[in-house]
Protein backbone atom coordinates (compact mmCIF):
# COMPACT_ATOMS: atom_id res chain seq x y z
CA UNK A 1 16.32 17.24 45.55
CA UNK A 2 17.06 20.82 45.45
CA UNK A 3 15.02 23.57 44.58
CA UNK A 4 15.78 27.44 43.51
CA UNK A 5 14.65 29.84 46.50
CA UNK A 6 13.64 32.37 43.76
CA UNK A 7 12.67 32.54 40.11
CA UNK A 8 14.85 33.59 37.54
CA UNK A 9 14.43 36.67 35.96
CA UNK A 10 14.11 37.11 32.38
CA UNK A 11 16.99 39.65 32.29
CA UNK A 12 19.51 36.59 34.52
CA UNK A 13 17.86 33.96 32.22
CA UNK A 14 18.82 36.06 28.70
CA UNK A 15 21.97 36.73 29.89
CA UNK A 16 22.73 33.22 30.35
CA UNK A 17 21.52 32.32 26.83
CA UNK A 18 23.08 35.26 25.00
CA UNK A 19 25.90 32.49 24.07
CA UNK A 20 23.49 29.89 22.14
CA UNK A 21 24.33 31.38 18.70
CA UNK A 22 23.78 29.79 15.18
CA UNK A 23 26.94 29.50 13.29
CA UNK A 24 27.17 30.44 9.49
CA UNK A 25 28.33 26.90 7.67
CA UNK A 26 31.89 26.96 6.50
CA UNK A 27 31.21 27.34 2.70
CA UNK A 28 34.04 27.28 0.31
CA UNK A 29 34.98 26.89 -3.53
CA UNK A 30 34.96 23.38 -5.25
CA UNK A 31 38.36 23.13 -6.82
CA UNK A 32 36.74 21.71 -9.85
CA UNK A 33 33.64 24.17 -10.76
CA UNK A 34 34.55 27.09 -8.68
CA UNK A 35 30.70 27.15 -6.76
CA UNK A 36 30.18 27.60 -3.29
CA UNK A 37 30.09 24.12 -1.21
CA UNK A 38 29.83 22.98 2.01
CA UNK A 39 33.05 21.83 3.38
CA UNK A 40 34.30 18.13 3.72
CA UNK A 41 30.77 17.44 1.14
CA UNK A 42 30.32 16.51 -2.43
CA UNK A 43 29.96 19.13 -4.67
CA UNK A 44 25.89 19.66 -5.53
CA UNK A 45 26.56 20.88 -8.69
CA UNK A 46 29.66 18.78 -10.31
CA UNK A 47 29.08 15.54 -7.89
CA UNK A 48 32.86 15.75 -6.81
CA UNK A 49 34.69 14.90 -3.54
CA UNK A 50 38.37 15.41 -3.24
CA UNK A 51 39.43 15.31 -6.49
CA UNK A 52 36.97 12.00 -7.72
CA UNK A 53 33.95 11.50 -9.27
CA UNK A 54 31.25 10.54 -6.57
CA UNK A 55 27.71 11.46 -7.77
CA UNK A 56 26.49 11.50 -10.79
CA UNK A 57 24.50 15.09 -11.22
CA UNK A 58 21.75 16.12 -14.08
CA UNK A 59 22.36 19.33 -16.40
């Protein structure tokens, strides 16, 4: 099995890892009650999915 010659260095390793970035979620309006929601997800705050009635919510 091979095995590195030399250790990484913590400037080679960084570099290498400067790509594993956390992406903001892809909010957008609910069509129904114009609040902030996750995309292709029901609605936390009116319960609704693509037009329908999915979940019922408490006021």
């Amino acid at each position: 099995m091979a095995v590195p010659k030399k250790r990484t260095s913590r400037q080679k390793k960084l570099q290498r890892r400067t790509h594993w970035k956390l992406t903001a979620p892809n909010v957008s309006r609910c069509p129904n009650c114009n609040e902030p929601a996750l995309s292709h997800q029901v609605c936390p705050s009116c319960g609704t999915y693509r037009g329908r009635k999915l979940v019922a919510v408490e006021e």
